[in-house]
N, C-alpha and C. Protein backbone atom coordinates (compact mmCIF):
# COMPACT_ATOMS: atom_id res chain seq x y z
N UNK A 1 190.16 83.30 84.24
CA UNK A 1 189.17 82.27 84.08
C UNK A 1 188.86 81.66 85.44
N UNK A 2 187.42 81.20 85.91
CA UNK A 2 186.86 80.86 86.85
C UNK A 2 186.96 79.63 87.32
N UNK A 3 187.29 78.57 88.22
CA UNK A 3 187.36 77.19 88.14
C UNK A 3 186.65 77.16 89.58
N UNK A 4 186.72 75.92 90.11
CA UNK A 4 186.26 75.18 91.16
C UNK A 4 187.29 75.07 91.95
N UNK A 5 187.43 75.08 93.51
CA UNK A 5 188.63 74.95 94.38
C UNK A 5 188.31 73.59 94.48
N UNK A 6 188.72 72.42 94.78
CA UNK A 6 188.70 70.89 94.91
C UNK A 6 189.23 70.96 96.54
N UNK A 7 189.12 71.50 96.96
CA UNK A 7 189.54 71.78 98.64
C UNK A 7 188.05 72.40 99.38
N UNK A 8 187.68 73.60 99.10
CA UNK A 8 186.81 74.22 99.45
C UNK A 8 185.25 74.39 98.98
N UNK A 9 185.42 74.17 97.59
CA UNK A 9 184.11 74.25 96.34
C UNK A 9 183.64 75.61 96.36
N UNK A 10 184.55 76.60 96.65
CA UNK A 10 184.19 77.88 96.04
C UNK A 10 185.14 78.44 94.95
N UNK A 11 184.62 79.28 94.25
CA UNK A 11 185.20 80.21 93.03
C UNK A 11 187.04 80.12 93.41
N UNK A 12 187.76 79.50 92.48
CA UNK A 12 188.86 79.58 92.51
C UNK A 12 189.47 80.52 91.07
N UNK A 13 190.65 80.83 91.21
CA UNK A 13 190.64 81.36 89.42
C UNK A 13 191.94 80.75 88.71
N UNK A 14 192.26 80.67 87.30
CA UNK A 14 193.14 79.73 86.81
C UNK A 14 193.58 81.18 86.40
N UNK A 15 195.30 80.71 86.63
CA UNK A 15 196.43 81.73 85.58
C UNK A 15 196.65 80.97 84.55
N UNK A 16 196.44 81.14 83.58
CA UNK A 16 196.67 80.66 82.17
C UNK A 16 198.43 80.69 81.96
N UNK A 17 198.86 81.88 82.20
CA UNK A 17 200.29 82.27 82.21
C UNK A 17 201.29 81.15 83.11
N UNK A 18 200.80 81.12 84.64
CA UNK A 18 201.18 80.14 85.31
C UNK A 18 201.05 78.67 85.60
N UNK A 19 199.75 78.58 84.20
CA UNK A 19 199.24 77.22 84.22
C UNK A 19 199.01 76.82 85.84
N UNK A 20 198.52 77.65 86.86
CA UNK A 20 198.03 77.40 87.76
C UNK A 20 196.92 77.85 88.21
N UNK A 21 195.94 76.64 89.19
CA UNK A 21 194.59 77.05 90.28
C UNK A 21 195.22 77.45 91.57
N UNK A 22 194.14 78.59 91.76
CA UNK A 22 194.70 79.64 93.34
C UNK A 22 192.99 80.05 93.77
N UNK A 23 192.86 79.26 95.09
CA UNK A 23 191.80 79.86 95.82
C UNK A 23 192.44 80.83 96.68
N UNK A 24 191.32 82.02 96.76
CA UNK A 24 191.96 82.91 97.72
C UNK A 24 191.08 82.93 98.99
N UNK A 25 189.94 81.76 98.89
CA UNK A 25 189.65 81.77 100.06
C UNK A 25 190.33 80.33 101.30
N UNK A 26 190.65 79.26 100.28
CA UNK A 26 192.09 78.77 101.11
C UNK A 26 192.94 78.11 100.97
N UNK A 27 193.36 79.57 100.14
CA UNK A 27 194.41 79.81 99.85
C UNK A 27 195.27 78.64 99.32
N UNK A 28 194.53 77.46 98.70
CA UNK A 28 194.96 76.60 97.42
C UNK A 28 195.71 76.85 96.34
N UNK A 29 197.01 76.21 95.98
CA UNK A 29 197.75 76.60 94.84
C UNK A 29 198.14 75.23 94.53
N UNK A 30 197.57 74.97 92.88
CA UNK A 30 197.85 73.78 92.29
C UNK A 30 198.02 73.84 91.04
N UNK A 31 198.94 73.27 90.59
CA UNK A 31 199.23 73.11 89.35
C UNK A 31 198.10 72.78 88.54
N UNK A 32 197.86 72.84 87.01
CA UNK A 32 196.57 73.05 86.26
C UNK A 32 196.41 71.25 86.20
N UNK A 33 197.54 70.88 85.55
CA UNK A 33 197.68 69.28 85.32
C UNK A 33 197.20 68.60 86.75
N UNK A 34 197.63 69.07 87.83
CA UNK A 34 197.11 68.27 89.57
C UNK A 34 195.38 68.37 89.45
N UNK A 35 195.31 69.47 89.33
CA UNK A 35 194.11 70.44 89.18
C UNK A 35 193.16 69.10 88.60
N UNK A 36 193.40 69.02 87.27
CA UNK A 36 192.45 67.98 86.71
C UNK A 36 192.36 66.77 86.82
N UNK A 37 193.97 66.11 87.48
CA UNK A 37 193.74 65.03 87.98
C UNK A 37 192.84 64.34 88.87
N UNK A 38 192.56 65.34 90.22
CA UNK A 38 191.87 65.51 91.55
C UNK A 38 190.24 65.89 91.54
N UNK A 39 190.34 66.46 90.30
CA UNK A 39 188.13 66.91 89.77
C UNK A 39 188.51 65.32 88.97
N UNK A 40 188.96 64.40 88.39
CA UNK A 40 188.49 63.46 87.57
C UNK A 40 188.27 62.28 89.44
N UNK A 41 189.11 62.34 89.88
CA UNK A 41 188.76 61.53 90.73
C UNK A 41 187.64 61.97 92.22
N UNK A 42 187.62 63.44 91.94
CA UNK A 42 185.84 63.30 92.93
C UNK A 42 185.13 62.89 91.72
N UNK A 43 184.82 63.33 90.54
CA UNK A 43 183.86 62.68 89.66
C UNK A 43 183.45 61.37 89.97
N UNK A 44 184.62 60.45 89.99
CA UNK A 44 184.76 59.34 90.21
C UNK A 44 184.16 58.68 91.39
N UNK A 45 184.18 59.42 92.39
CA UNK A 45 183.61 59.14 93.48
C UNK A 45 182.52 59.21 93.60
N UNK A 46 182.00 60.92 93.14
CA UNK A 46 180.52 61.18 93.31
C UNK A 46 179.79 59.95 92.31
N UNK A 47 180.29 59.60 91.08
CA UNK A 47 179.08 58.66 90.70
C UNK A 47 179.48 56.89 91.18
N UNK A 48 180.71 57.07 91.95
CA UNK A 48 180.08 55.32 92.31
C UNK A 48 179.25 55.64 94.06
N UNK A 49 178.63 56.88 94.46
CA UNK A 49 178.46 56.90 95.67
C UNK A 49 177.05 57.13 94.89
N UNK A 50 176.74 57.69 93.71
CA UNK A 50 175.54 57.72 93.23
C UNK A 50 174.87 56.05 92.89
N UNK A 51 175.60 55.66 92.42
CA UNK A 51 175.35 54.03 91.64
C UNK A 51 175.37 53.27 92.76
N UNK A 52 176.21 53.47 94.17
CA UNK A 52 175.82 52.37 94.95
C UNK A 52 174.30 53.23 96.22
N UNK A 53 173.87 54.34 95.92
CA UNK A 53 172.95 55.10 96.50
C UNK A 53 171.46 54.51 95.80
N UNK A 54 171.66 54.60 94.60
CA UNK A 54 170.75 53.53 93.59
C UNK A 54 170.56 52.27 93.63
N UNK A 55 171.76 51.44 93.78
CA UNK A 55 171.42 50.05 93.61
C UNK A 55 170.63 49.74 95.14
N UNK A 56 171.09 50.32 96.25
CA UNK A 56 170.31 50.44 97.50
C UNK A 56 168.44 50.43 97.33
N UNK A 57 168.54 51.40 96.89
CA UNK A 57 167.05 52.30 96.77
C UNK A 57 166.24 51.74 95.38
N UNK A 58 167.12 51.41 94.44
CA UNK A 58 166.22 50.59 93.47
C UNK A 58 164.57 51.84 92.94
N UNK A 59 164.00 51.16 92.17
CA UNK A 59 162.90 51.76 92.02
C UNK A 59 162.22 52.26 93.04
């Protein structure tokens, strides 16, 4: 299965077996549980950098 590297933002792949993410382009190895911790907090980021990009710019 295909995931996101949270290091690089290219094609990483998940071992289901190892419950681990492995980029092989660098060469990232994270546990699945780290894994989702670290995408909830860029989420987090990208929309308060969106919401304060907005409240700036307004209509």
């Amino acid at each position: 299965m295909d995931a996101k590297c949270v290091n690089c933002n290219m094609r990483a792949e998940f071992n289901i077996e190892e419950n681990k993410i492995t980029c092989k382009r660098c060469k990232l190895e994270i546990d699945y549980d780290d894994y989702i911790e670290q995408m909830k907090e860029k989420a987090a980021t990208l929309a308060d950098d969106f919401q304060s990009s907005w409240n700036r710019r307004g209509f």
